[in-house]
C-alpha atoms as a PDB file:
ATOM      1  CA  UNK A   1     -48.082 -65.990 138.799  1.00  0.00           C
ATOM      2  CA  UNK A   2     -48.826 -68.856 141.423  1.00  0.00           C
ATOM      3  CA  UNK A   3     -51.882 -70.604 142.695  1.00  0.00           C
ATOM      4  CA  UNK A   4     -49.504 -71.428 145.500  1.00  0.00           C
ATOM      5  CA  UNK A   5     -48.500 -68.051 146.161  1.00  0.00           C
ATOM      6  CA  UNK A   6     -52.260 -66.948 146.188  1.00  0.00           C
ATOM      7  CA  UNK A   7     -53.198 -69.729 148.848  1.00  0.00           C
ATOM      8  CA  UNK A   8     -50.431 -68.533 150.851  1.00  0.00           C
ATOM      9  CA  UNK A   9     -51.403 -64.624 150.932  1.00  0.00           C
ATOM     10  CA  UNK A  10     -55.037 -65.865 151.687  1.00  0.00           C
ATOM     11  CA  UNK A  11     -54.035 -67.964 154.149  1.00  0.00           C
ATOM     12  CA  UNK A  12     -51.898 -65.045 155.854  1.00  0.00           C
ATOM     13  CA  UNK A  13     -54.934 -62.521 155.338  1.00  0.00           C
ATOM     14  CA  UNK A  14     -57.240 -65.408 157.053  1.00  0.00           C
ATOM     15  CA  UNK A  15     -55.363 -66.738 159.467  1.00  0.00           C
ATOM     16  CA  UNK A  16     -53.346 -63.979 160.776  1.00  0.00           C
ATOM     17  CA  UNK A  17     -54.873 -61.181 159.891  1.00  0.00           C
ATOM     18  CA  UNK A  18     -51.983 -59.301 157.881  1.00  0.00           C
ATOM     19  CA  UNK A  19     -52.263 -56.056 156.398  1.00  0.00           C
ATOM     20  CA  UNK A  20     -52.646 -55.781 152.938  1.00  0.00           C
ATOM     21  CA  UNK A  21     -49.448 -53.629 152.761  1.00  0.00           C
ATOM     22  CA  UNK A  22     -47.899 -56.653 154.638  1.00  0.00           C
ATOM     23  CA  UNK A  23     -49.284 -59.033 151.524  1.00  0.00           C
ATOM     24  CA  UNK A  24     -47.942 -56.646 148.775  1.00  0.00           C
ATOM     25  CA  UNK A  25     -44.529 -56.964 150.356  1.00  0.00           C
ATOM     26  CA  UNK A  26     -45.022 -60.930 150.414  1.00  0.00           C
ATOM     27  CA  UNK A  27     -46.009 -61.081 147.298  1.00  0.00           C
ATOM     28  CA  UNK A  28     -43.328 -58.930 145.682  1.00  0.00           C
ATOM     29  CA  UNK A  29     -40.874 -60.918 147.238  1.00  0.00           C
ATOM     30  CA  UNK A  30     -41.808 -64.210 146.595  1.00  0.00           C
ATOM     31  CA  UNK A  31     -42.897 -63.167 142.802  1.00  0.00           C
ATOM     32  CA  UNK A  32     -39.280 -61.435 142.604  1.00  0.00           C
ATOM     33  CA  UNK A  33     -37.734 -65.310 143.912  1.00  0.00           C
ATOM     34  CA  UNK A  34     -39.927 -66.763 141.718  1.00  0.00           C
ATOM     35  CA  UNK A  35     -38.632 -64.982 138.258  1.00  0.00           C
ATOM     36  CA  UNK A  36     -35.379 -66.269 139.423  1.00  0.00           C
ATOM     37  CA  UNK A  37     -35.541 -69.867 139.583  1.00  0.00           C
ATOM     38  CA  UNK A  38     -38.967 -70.251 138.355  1.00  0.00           C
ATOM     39  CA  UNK A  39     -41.558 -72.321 139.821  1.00  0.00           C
ATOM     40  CA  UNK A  40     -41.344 -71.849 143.730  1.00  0.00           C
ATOM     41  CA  UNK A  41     -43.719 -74.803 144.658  1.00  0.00           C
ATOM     42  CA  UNK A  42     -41.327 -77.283 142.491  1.00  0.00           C
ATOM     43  CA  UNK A  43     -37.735 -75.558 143.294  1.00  0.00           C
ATOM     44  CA  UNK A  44     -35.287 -77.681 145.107  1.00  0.00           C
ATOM     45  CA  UNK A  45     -32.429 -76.686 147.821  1.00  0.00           C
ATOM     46  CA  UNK A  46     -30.056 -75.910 144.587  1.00  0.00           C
ATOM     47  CA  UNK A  47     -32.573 -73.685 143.201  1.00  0.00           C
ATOM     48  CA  UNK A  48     -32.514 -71.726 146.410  1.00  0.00           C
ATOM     49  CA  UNK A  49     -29.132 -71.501 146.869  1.00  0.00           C
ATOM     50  CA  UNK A  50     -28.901 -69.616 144.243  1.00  0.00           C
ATOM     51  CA  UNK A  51     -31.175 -66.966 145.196  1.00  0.00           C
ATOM     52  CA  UNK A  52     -27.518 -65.939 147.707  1.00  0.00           C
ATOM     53  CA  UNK A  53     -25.869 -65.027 144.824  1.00  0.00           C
ATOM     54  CA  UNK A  54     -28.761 -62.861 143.723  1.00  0.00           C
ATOM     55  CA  UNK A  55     -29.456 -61.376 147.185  1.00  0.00           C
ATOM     56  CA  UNK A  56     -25.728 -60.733 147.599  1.00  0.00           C
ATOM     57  CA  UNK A  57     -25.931 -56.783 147.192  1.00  0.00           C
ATOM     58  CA  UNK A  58     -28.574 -56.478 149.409  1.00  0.00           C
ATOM     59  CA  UNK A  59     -28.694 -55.546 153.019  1.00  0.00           C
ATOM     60  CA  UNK A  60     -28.888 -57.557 156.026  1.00  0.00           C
ATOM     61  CA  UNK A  61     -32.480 -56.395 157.059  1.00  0.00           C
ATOM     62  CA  UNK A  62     -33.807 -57.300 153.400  1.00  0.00           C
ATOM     63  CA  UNK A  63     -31.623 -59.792 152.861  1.00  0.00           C
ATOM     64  CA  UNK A  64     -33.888 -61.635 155.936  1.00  0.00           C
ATOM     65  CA  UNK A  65     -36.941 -59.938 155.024  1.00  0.00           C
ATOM     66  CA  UNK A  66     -36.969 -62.502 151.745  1.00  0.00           C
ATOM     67  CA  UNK A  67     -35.757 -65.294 153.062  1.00  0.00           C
ATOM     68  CA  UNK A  68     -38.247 -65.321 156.233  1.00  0.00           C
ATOM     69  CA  UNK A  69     -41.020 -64.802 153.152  1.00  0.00           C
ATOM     70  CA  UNK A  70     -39.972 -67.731 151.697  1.00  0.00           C
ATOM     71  CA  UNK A  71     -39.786 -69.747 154.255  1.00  0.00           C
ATOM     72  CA  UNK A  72     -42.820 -69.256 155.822  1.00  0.00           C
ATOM     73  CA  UNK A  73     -44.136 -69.576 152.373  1.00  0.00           C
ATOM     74  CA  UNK A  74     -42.682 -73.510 152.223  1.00  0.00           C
ATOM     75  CA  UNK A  75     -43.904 -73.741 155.674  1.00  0.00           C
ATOM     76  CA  UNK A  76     -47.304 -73.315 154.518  1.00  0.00           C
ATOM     77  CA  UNK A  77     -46.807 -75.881 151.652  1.00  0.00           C
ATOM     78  CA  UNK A  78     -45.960 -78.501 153.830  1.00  0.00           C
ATOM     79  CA  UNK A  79     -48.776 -78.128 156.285  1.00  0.00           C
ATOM     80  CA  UNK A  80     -51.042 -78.292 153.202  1.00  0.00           C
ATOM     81  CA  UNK A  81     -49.484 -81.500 152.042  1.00  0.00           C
ATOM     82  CA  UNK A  82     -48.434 -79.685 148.644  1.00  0.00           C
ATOM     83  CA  UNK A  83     -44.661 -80.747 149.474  1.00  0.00           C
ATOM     84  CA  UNK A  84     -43.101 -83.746 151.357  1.00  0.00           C
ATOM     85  CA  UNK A  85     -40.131 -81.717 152.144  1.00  0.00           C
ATOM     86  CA  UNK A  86     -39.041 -77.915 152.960  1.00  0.00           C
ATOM     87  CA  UNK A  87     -35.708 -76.898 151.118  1.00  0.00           C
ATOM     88  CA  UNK A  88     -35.627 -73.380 152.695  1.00  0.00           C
ATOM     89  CA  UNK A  89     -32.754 -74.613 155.337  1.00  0.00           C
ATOM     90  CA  UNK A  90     -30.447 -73.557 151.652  1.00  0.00           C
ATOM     91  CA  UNK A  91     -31.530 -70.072 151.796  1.00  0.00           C
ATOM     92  CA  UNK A  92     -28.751 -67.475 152.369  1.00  0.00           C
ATOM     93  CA  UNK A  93     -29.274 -66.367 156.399  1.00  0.00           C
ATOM     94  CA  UNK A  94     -28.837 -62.826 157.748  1.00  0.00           C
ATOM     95  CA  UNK A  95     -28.666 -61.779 161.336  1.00  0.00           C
ATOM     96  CA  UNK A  96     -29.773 -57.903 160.564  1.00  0.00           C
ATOM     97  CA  UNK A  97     -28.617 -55.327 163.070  1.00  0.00           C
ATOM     98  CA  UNK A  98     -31.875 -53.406 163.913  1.00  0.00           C
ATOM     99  CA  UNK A  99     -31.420 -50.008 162.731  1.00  0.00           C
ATOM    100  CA  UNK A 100     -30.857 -47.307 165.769  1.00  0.00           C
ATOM    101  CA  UNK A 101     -34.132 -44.740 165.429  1.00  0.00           C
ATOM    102  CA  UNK A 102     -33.722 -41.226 163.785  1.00  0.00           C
ATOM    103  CA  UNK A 103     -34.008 -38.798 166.500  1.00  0.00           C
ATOM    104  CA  UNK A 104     -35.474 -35.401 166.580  1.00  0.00           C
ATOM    105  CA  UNK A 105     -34.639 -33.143 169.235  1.00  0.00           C
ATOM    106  CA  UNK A 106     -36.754 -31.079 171.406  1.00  0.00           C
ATOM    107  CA  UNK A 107     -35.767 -27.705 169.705  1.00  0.00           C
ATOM    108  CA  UNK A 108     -36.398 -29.357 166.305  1.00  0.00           C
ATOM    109  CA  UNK A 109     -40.087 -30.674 167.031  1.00  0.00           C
ATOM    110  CA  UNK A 110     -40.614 -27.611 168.575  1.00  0.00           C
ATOM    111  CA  UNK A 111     -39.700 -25.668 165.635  1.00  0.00           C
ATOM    112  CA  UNK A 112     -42.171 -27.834 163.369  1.00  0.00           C
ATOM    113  CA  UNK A 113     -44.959 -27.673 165.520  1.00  0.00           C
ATOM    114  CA  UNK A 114     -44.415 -23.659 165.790  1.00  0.00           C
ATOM    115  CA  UNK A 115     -44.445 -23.501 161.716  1.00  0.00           C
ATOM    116  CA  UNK A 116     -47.603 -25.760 161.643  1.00  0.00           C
ATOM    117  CA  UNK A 117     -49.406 -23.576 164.537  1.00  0.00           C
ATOM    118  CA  UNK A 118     -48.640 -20.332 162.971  1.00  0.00           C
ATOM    119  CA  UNK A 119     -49.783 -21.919 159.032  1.00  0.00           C
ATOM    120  CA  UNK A 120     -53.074 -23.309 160.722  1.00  0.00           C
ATOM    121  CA  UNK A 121     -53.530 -20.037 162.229  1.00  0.00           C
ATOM    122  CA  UNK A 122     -54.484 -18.571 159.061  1.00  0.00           C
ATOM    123  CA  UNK A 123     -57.695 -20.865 158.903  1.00  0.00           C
ATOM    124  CA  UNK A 124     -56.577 -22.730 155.261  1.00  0.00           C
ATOM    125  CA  UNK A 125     -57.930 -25.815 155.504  1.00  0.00           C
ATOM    126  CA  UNK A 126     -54.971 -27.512 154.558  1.00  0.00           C
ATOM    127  CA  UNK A 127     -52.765 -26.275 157.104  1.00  0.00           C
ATOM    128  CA  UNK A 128     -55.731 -26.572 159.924  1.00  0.00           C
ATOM    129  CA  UNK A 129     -55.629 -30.373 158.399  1.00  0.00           C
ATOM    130  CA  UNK A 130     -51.853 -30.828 158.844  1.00  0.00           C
ATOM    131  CA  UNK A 131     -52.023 -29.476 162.066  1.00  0.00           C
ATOM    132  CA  UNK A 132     -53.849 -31.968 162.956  1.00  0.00           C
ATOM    133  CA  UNK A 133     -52.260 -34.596 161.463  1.00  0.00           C
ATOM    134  CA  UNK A 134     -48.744 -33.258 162.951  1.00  0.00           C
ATOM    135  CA  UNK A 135     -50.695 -33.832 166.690  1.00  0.00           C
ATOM    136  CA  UNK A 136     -51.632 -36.999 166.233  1.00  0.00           C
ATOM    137  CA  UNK A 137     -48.342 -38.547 165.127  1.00  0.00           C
ATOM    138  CA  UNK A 138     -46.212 -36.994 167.804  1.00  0.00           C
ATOM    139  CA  UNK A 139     -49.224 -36.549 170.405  1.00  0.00           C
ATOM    140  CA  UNK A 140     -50.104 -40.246 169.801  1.00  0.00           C
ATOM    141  CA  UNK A 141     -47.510 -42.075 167.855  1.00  0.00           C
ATOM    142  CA  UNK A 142     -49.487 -43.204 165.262  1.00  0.00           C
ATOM    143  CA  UNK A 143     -48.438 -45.322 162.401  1.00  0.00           C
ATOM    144  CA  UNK A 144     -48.899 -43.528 159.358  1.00  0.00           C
ATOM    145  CA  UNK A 145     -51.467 -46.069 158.025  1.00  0.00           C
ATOM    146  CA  UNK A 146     -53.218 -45.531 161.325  1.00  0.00           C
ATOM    147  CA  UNK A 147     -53.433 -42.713 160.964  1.00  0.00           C
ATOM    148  CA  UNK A 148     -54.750 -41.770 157.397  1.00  0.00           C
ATOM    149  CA  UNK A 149     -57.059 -44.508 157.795  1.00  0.00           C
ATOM    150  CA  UNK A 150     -59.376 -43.370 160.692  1.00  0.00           C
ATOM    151  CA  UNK A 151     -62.612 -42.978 160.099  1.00  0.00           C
ATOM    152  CA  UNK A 152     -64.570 -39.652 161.203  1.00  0.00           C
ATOM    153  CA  UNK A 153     -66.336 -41.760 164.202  1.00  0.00           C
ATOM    154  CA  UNK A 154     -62.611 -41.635 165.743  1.00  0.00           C
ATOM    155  CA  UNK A 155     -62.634 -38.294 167.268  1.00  0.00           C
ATOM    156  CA  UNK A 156     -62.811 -38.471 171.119  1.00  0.00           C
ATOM    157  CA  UNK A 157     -66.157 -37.506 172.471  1.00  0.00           C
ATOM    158  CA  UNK A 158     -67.095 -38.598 175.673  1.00  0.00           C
ATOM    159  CA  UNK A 159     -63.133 -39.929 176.562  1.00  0.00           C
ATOM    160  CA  UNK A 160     -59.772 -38.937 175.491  1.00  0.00           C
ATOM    161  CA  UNK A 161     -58.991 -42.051 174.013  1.00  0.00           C
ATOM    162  CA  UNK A 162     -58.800 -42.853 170.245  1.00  0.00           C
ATOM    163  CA  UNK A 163     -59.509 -46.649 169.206  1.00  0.00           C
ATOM    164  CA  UNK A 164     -56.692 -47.515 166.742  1.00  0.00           C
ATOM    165  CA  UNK A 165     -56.589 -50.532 163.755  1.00  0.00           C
ATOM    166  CA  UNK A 166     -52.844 -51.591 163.652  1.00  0.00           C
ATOM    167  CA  UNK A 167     -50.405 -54.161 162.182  1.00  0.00           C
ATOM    168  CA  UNK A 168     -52.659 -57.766 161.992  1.00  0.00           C
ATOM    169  CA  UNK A 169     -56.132 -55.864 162.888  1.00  0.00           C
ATOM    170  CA  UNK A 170     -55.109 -55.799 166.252  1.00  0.00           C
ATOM    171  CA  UNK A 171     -56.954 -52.780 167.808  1.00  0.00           C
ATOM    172  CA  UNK A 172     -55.292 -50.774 170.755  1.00  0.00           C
ATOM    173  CA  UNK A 173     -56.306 -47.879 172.752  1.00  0.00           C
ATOM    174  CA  UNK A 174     -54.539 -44.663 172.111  1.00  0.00           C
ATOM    175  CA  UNK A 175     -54.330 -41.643 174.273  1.00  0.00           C
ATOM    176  CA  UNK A 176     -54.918 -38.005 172.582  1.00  0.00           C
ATOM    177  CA  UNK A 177     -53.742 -35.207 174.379  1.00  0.00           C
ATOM    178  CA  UNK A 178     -55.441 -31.788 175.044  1.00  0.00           C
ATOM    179  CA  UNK A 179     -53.449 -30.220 172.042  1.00  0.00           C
ATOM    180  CA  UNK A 180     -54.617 -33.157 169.593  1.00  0.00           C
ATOM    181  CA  UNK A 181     -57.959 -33.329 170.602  1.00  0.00           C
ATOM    182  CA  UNK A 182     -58.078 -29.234 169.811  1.00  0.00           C
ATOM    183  CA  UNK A 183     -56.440 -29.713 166.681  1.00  0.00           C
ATOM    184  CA  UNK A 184     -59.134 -32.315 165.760  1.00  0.00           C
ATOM    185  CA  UNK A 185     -61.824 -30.319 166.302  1.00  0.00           C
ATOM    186  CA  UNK A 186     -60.638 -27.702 164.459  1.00  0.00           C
ATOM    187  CA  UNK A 187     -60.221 -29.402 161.632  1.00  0.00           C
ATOM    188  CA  UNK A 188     -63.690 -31.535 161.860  1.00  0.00           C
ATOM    189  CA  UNK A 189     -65.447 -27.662 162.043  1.00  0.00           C
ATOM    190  CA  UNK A 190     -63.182 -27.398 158.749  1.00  0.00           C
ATOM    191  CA  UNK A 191     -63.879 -30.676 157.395  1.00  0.00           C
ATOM    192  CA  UNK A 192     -67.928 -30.494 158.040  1.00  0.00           C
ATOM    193  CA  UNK A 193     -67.665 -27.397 155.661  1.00  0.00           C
ATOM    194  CA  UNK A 194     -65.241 -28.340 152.767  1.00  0.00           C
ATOM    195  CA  UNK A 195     -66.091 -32.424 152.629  1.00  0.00           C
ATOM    196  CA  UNK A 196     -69.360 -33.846 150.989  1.00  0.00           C
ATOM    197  CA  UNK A 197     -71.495 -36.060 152.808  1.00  0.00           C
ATOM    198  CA  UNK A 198     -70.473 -39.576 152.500  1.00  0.00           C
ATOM    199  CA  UNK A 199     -66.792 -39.523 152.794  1.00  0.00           C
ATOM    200  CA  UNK A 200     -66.581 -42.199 156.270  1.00  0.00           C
ATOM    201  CA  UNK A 201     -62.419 -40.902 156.386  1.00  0.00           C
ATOM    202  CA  UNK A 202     -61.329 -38.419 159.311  1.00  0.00           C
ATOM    203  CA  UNK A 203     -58.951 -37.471 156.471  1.00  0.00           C
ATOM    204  CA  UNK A 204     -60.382 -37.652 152.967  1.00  0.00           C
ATOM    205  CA  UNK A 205     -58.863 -37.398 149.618  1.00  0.00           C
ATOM    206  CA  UNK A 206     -60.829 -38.046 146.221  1.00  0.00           C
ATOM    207  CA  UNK A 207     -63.474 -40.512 147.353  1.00  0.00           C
ATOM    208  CA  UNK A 208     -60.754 -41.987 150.210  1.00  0.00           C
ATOM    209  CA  UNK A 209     -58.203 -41.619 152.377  1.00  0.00           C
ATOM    210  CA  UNK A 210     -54.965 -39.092 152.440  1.00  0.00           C
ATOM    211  CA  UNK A 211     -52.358 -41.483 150.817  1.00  0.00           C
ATOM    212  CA  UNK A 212     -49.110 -42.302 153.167  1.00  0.00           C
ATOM    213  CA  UNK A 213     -47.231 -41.095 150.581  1.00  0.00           C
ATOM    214  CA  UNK A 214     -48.814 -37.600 150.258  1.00  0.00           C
ATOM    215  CA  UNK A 215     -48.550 -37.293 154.198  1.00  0.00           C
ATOM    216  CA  UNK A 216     -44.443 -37.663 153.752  1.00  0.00           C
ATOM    217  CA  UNK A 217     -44.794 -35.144 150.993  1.00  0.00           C
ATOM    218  CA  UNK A 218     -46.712 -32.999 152.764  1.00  0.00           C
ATOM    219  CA  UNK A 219     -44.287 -33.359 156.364  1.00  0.00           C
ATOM    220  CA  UNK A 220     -40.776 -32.675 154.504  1.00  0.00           C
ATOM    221  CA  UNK A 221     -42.324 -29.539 152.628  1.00  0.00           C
ATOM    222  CA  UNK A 222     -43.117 -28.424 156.393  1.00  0.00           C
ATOM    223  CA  UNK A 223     -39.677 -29.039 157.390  1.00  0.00           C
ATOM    224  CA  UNK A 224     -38.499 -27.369 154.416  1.00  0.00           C
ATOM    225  CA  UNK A 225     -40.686 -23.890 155.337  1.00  0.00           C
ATOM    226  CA  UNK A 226     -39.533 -24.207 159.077  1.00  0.00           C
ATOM    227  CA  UNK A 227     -35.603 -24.266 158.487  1.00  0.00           C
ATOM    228  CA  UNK A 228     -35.293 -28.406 159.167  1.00  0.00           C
ATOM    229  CA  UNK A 229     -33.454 -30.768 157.075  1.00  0.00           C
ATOM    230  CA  UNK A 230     -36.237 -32.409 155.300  1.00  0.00           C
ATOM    231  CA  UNK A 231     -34.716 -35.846 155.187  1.00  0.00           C
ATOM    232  CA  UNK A 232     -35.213 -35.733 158.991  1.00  0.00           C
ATOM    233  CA  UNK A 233     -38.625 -35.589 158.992  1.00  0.00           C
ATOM    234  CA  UNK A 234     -40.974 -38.206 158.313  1.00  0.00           C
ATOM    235  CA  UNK A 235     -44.074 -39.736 159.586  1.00  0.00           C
ATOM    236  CA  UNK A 236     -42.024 -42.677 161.081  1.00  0.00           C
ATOM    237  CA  UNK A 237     -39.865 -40.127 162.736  1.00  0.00           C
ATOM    238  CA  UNK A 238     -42.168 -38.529 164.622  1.00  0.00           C
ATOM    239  CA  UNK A 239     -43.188 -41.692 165.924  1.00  0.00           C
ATOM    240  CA  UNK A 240     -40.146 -42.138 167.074  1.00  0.00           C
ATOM    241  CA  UNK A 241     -39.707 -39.135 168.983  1.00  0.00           C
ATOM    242  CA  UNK A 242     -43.063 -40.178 170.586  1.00  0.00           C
ATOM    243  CA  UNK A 243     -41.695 -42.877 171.981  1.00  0.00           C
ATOM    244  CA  UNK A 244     -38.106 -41.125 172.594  1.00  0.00           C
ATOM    245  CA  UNK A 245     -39.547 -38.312 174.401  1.00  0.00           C
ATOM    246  CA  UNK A 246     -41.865 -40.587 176.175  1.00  0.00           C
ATOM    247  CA  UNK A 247     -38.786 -42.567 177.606  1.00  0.00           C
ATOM    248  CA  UNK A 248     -36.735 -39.825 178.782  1.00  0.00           C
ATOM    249  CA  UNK A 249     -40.120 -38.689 180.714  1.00  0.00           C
ATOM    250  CA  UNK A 250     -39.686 -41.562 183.065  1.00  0.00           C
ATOM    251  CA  UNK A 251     -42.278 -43.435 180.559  1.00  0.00           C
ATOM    252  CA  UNK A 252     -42.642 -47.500 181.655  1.00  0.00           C
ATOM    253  CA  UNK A 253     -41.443 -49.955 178.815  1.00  0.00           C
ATOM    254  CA  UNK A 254     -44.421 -51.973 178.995  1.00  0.00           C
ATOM    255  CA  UNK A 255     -46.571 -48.801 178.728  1.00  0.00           C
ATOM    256  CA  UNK A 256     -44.808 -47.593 175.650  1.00  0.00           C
ATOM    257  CA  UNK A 257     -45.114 -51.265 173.907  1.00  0.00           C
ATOM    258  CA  UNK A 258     -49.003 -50.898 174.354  1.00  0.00           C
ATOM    259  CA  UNK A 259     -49.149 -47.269 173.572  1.00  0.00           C
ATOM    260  CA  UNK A 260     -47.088 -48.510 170.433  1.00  0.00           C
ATOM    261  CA  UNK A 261     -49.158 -51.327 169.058  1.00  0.00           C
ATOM    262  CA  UNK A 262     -45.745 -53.553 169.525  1.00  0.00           C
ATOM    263  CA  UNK A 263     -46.450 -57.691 169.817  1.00  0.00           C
ATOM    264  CA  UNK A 264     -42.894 -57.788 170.851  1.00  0.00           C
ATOM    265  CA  UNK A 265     -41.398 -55.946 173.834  1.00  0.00           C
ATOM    266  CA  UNK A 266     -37.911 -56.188 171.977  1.00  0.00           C
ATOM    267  CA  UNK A 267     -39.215 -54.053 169.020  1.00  0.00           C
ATOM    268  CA  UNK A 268     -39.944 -51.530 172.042  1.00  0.00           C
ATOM    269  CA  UNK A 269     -36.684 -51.991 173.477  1.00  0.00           C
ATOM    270  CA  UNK A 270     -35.061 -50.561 170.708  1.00  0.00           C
ATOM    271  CA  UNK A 271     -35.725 -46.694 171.919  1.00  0.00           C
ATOM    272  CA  UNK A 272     -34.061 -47.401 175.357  1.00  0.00           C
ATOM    273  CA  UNK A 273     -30.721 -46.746 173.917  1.00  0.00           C
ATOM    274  CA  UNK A 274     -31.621 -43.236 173.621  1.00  0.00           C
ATOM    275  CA  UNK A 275     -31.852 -42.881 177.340  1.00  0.00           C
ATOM    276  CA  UNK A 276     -29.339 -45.229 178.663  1.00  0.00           C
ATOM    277  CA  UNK A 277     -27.447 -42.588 180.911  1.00  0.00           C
ATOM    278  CA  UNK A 278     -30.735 -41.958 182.310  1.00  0.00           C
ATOM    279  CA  UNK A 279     -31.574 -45.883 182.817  1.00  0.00           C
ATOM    280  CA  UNK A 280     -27.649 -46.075 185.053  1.00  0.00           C
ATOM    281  CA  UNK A 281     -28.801 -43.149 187.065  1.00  0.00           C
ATOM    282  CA  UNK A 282     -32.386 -44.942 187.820  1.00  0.00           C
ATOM    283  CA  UNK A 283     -30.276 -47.841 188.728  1.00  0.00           C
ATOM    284  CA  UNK A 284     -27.653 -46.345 190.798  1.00  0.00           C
ATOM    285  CA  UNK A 285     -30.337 -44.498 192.845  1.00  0.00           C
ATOM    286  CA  UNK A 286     -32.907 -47.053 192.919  1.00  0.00           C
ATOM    287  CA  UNK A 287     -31.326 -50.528 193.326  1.00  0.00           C
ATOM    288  CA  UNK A 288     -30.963 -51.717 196.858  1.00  0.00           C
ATOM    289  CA  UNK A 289     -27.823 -52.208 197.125  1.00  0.00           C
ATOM    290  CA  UNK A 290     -27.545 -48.875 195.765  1.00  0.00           C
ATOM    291  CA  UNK A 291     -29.238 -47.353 198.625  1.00  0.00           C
ATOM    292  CA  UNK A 292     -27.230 -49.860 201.183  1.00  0.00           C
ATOM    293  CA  UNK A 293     -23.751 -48.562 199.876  1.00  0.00           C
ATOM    294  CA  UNK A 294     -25.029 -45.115 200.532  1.00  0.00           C
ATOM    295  CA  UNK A 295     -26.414 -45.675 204.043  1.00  0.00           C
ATOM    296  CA  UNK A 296     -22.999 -47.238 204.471  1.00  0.00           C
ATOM    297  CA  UNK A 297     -20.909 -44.187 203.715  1.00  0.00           C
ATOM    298  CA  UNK A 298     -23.194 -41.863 205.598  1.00  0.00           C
ATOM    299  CA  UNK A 299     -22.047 -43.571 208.466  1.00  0.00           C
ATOM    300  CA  UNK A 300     -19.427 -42.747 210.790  1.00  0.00           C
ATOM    301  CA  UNK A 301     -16.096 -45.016 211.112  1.00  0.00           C
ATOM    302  CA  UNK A 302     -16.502 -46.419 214.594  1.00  0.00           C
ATOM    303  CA  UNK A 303     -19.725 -47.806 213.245  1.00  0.00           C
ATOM    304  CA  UNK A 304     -19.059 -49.237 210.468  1.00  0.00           C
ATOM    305  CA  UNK A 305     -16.424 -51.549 212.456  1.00  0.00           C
ATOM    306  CA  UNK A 306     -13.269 -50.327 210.347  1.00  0.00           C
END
């Protein structure tokens, strides 16, 4: 719809590397502003304004999602000397309240994993698959993209460490447990036996990848056979308890950011209200003055000059 828009998402896919789901959501939004008021590269701060009126229903978090599109979008059309000026200071502003995690519980991931288990016991390849795929989300705390999109050369071999393609192309380390790494092989004995040659995908479907969207499907029908509310379950979820359960392990901040693939330690910081009792009982018990006031009362009156 816009030569402008089209420089922009190249320059973003360029320059910084952003995923192409990241440009689809650009591009719908600044397509969507652009059916509004028309023209984006020619709309002044009155054309904008208006776009508050039409975001009004919206919520906070999308509200900003748009707006930070479109400015970044001007931004870009300034730099490249296609406009003098940048009207986006008359877009409508959000401050969006970061959304507090789902949580699972213990009992609840351990009755998903025991449904999975006792499924992939059977040998299907589908449930050996899922198996895996339940390991590597909770085991790992892969994003779902990550996930579906590793190729076969991923499996561990020599170490037990997974090399992981996230948000930007930034690639991270990632740590697979005992359980995943069984899992995996399981399902690459499977996999070597049911997949033609030529498929480079860990986890292939028709000619690619699993889909994101058939990996939710196929995570709430597990809930559904293991007695869990299947709007509690999703691939997003698990990650969060990942990083939940990782916390309440005694799990350093900074460690979960990397383990994460997080460019901001305050997107990580978001889990620690899950464990705040846990974070006054560090403090209380590890703080020096902490451990002064207790030396203090362990020691007799006359001592202590009262």
């Amino acid at each position: 719809m816009s030569d402008e828009i089209d420089s922009f998402l190249a320059m973003l896919a360029a320059e910084r590397g952003a995923a192409a789901n990241t440009l689809l959501a650009y591009r719908r939004d600044l397509e969507g502003a652009q059916e509004r008021i028309g023209s984006l590269a020619g709309a002044q701060a009155a054309d904008l304004a208006k776009l508050g009126a039409a975001w009004s229903d919206l919520a906070p978090s999308s509200l900003a999602r748009k707006a930070s599109a479109l400015r970044q979008f001007y931004g870009f059309l300034v730099d490249e000397g296609v406009r003098a000026d940048d009207p986006s200071a008359a877009l409508p502003r959000a401050t969006p309240r970061r959304p507090l995690p789902r949580i699972l519980s213990h009992a609840q991931i351990s009755a998903l994993f025991a449904q999975a288990e006792l499924e992939a016991s059977g040998g299907k390849p589908a449930a050996v698959r899922l198996l895996a795929l339940l390991e590597m989300l909770y085991g790992s705390g892969l994003r779902a993209t990550e996930l579906v999109s590793l190729p076969l050369s991923a499996i561990p071999r020599d170490a037990p460490l997974l090399t992981v393609t996230g948000k930007g192309g930034q690639a991270r380390l990632v740590p697979v447990g005992k359980r995943a790494r069984a899992a995996l092989a399981d399902w690459a004995a499977v996999r070597s036996c049911k997949v033609p040659p030529g498929n480079k995908y860990l986890f292939p479907s028709r000619g690619s990848h699993l889909s994101r969207v058939r990996l939710f499907q196929m995570l709430k029908d597990l809930a559904v056979r293991a007695d869990l509310p299947p709007e509690k379950i999703s691939p997003h979820v698990l990650r969060h308890a990942f990083a939940t359960h990782l916390l309440e392990g005694g799990a350093d901040l900074r460690v979960l950011q990397t383990l994460l693939g997080h460019a901001d330690i305050a997107t990580t910081q978001i889990y620690t209200h899950v464990d705040s009792a846990r974070l006054v009982a560090l403090v209380n018990q590890r703080h020096p003055l902490a451990r002064q006031r207790d030396k203090t009362r362990a020691r007799p009156l006359a001592d202590r000059g009262d």
